[in-house]
Protein backbone atom coordinates (compact mmCIF):
# COMPACT_ATOMS: atom_id res chain seq x y z
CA UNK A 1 0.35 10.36 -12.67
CA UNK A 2 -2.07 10.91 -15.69
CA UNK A 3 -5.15 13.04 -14.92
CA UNK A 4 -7.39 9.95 -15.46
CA UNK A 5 -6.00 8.10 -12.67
CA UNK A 6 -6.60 11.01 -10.11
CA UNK A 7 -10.26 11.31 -10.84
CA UNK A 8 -10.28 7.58 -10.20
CA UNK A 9 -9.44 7.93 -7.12
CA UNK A 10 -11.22 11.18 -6.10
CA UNK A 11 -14.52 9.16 -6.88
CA UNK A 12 -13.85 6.31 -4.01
CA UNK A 13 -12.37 8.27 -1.98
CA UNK A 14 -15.69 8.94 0.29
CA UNK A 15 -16.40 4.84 0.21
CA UNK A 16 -12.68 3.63 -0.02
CA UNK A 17 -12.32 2.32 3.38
CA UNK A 18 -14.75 0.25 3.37
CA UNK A 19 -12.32 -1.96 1.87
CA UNK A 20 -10.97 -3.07 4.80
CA UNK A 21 -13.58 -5.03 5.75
CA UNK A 22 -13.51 -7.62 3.52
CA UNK A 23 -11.60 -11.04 3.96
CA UNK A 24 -8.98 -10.08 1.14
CA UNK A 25 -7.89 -6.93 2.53
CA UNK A 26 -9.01 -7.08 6.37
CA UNK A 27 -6.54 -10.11 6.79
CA UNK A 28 -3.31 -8.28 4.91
CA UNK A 29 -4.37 -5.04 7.71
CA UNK A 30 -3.71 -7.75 9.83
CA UNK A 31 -0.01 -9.07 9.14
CA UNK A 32 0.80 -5.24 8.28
CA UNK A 33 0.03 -4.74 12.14
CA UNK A 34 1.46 -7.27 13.39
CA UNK A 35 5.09 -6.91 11.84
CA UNK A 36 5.21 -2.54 12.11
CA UNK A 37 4.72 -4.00 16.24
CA UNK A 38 7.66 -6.19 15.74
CA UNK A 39 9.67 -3.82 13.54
CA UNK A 40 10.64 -1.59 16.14
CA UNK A 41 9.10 0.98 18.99
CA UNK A 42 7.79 3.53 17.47
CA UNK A 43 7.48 5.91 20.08
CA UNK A 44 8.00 9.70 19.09
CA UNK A 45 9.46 8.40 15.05
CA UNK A 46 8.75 9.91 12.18
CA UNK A 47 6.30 8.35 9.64
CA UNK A 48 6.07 8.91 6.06
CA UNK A 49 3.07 7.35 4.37
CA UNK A 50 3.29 7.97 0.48
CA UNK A 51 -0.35 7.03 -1.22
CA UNK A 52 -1.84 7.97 2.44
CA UNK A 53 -5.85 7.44 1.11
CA UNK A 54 -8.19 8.12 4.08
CA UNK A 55 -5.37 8.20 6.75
CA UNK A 56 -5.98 4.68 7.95
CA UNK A 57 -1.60 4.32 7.80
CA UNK A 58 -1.14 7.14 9.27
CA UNK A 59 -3.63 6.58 12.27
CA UNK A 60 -1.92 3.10 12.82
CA UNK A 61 1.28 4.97 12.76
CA UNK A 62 0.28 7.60 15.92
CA UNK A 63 -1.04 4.33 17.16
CA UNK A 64 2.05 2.77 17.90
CA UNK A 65 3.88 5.93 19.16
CA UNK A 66 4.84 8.04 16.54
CA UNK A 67 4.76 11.64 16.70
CA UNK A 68 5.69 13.60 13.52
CA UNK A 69 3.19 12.10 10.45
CA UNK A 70 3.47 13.07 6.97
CA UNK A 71 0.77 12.06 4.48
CA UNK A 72 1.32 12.59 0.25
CA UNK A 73 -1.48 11.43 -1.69
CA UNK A 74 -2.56 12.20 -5.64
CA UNK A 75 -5.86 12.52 -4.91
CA UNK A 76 -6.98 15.89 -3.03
CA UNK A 77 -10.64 14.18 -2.17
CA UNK A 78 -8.47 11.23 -0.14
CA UNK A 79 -6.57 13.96 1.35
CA UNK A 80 -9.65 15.38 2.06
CA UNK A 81 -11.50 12.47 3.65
CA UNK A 82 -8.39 12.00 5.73
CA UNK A 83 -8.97 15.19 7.36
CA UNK A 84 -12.76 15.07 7.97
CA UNK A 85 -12.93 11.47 9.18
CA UNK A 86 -9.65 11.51 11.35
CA UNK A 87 -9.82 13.17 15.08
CA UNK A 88 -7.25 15.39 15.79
CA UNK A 89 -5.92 15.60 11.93
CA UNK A 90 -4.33 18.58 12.96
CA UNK A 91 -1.49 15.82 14.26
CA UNK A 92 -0.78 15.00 10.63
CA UNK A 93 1.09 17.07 7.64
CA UNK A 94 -0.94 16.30 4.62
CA UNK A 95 -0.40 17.16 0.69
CA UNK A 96 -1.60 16.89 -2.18
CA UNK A 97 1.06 15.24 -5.13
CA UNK A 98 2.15 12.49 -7.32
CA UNK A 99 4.33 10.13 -5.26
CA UNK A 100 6.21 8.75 -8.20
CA UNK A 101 7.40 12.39 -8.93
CA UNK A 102 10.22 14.43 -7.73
CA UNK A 103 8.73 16.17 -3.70
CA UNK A 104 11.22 18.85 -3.27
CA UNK A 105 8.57 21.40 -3.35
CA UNK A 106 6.59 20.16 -0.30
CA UNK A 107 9.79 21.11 1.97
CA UNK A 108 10.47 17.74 3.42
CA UNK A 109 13.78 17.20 4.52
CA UNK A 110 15.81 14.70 2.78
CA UNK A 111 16.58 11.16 4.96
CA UNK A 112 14.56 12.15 8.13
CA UNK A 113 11.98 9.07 8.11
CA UNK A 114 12.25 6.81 10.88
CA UNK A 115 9.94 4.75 8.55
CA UNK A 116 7.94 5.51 4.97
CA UNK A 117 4.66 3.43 4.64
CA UNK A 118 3.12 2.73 0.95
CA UNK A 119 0.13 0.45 1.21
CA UNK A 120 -0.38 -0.45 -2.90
CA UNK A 121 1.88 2.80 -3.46
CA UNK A 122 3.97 0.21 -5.69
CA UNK A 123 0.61 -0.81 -7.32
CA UNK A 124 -0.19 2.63 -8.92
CA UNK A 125 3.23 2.31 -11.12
CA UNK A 126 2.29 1.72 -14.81
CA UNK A 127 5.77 1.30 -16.12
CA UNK A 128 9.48 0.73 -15.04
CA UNK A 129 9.81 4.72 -14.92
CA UNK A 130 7.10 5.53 -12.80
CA UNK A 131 8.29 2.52 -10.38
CA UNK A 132 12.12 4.22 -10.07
CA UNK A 133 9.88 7.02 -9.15
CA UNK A 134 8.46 5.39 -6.30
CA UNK A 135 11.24 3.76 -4.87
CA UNK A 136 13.42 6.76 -5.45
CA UNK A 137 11.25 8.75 -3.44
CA UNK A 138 11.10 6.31 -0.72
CA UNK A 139 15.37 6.12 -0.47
CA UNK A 140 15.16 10.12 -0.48
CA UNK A 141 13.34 10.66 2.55
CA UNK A 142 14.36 7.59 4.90
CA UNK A 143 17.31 7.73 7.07
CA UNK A 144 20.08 5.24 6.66
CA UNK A 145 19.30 1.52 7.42
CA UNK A 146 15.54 2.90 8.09
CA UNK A 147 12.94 0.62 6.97
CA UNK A 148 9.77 0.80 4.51
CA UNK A 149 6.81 -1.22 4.71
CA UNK A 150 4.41 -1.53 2.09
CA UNK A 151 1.46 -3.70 0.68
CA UNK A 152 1.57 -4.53 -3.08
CA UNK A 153 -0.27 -7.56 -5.14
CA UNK A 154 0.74 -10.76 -5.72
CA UNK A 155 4.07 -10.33 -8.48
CA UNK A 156 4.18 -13.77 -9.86
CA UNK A 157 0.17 -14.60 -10.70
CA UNK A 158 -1.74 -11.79 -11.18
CA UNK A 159 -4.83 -13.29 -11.22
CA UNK A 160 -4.52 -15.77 -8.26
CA UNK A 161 -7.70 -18.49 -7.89
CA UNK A 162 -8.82 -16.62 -4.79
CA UNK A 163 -9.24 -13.50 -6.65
CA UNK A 164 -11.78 -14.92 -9.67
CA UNK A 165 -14.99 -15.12 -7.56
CA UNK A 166 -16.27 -13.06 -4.89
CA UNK A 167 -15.51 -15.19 -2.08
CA UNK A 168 -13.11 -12.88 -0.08
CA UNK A 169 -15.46 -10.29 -0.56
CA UNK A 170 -12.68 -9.01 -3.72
CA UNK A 171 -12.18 -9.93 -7.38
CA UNK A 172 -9.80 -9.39 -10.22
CA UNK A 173 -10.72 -9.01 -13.61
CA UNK A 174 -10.03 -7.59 -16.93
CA UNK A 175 -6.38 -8.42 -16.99
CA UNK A 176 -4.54 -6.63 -19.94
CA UNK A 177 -0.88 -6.61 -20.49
CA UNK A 178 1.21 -3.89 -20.49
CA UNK A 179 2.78 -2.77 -23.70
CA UNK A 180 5.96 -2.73 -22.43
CA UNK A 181 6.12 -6.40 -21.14
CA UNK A 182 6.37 -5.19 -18.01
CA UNK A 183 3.21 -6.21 -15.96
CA UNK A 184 -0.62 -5.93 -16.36
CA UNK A 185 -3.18 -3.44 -15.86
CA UNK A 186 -6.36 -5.02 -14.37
CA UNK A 187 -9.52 -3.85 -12.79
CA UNK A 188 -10.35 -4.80 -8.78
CA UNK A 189 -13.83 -4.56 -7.30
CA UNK A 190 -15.16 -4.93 -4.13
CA UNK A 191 -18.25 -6.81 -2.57
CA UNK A 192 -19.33 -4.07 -0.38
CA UNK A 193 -22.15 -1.37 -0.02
CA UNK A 194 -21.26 0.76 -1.12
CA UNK A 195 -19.33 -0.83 -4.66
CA UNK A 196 -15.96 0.40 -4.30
CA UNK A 197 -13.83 -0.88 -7.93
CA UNK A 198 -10.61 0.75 -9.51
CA UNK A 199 -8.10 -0.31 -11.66
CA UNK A 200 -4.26 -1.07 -11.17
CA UNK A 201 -1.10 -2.07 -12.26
CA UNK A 202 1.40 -5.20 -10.91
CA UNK A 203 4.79 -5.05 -12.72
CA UNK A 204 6.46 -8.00 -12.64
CA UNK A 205 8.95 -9.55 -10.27
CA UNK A 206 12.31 -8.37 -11.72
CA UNK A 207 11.47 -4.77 -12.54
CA UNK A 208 10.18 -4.10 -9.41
CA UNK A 209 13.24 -5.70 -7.79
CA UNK A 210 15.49 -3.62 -10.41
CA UNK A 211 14.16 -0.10 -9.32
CA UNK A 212 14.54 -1.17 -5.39
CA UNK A 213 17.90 -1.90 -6.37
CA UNK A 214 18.60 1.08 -8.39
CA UNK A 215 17.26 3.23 -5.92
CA UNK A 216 19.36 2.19 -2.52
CA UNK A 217 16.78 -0.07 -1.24
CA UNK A 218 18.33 -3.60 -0.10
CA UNK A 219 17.30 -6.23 1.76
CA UNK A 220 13.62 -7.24 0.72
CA UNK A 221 11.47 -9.19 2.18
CA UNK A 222 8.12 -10.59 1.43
CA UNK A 223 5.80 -11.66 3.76
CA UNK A 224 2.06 -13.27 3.14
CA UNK A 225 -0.83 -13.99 5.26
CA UNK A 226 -0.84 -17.48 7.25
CA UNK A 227 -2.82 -18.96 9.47
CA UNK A 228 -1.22 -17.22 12.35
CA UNK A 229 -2.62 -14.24 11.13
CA UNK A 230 -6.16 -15.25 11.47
CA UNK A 231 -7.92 -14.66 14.71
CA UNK A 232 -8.35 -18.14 17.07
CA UNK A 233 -11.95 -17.85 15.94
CA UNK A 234 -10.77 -18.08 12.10
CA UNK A 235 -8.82 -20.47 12.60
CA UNK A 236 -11.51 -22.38 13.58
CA UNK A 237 -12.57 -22.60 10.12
CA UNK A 238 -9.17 -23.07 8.49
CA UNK A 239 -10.81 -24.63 5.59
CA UNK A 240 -12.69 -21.69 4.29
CA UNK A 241 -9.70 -19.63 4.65
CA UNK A 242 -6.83 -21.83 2.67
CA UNK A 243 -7.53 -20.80 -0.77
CA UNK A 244 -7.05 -17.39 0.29
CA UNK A 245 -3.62 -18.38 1.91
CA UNK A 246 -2.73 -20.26 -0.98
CA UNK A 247 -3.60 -18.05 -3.66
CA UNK A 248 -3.17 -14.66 -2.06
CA UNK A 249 -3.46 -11.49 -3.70
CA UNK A 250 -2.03 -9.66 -1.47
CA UNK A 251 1.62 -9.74 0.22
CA UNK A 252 3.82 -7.24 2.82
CA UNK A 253 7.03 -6.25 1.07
CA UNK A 254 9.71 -4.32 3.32
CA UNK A 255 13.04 -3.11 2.85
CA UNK A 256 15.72 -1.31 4.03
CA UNK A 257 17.71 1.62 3.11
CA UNK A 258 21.23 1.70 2.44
């Protein structure tokens, strides 16, 4: 991953999670949740999180039962947030590296995930090579018929209605396409204190599907917020929530290994 794109990162990291607390992302935390509880139990797996951030998979991860946590992430100040703001981050194995590049020198053994996580891992790929890299990495280190779970953007519109204003508390701008064809490159900011804003990359449909493919992955599944996934209390006001369910920028993608 280009130098550039670290630093990026390294300069949220101390403000990244707020994030979470806005509509836009808070109610994708949700689903994600909801299906790693119906996935499977949990109790004493193995977790990989590629693109770990802060730690917030990996915490949800030791929530539900597992026991042996692994987190990879390009940016040493996430990696270093994750251990200051976590208790007991002593439970988790944490490095420092580019997830879309070969791992063999972190001495992780080869299909011996119960599960990887990679919430907008898939978003950080700027071209079809870099997102071969990702999914390669993810067949590597599962075990047969294991499953990974991820959060990526919205593949077919880019820029969906919800994400123009600040409404959901998060906006999309700047959309430029990629050289390649491929996909865009965009910039996403956040209506929070502090401003948390970053840019990123959504190839398109068929390329991402491709390197899956290519990879050993089979079996994907998409899955977007719906009103079940809003608290009784939000559903209460349904109405102020539907654009965001219609036009969501934000969908769970998981798939299985060979």
């Amino acid at each position: 991953m280009p130098t550039h794109k670290k630093q990026m990162y390294d300069d949220v990291a101390g403000d990244y999670d707020v994030i979470w607390a806005t509509p836009a992302v808070r109610i994708i935390w949700t689903l994600l949740d909801q299906e790693l509880q119906q996935l499977g139990d949990w109790n004493g797996a193995s977790v990989l999180d590629f693109a770990c951030g802060t730690g917030i998979g990996l915490r949800e991860a030791r929530k539900l039962g597992a026991t042996h946590l692994v987190g990879i992430d390009v940016s040493k100040d996430m990696v270093e947030v994750c251990r200051a703001t976590t208790k007991d981050a002593d439970q988790f194995e944490l490095h420092v590296a580019d997830c879309s590049e070969p791992l063999d020198q972190l001495g992780l053994q080869p299909a011996s995930f119960d599960l990887v996580i990679g919430m907008w891992l898939l978003n950080y790929a700027q071209s079809a090579a870099q997102m071969q890299g990702f999914w390669s990495n993810i067949a590597t280190y599962l075990k047969p018929r294991a499953k990974f779970v991820g959060i990526i953007q919205n593949q077919e519109t880019f820029q969906p209605a919800s994400m123009k204003t600040l409404k959901y508390g998060a906006r999309e701008s700047n959309l430029e396409p990629l050289a390649s064809g491929d996909g865009v490159k965009m910039h996403v900011e956040f209506d929070t204190q502090p401003r948390v804003e970053f840019d990123t990359f959504v190839l398109k449909h068929d390329v991402f599907e491709s390197a899956a493919a290519k990879a050993g992955m089979t079996d994907l599944r998409y899955m977007r917020p719906g009103p079940d996934t809003l608290s009784a209390e939000e559903r209460e006001d349904i109405g102020w929530w539907q654009e965001l369910l219609d036009e969501y920028p934000n969908q769970l993608v998981i798939a299985t290994k060979q």
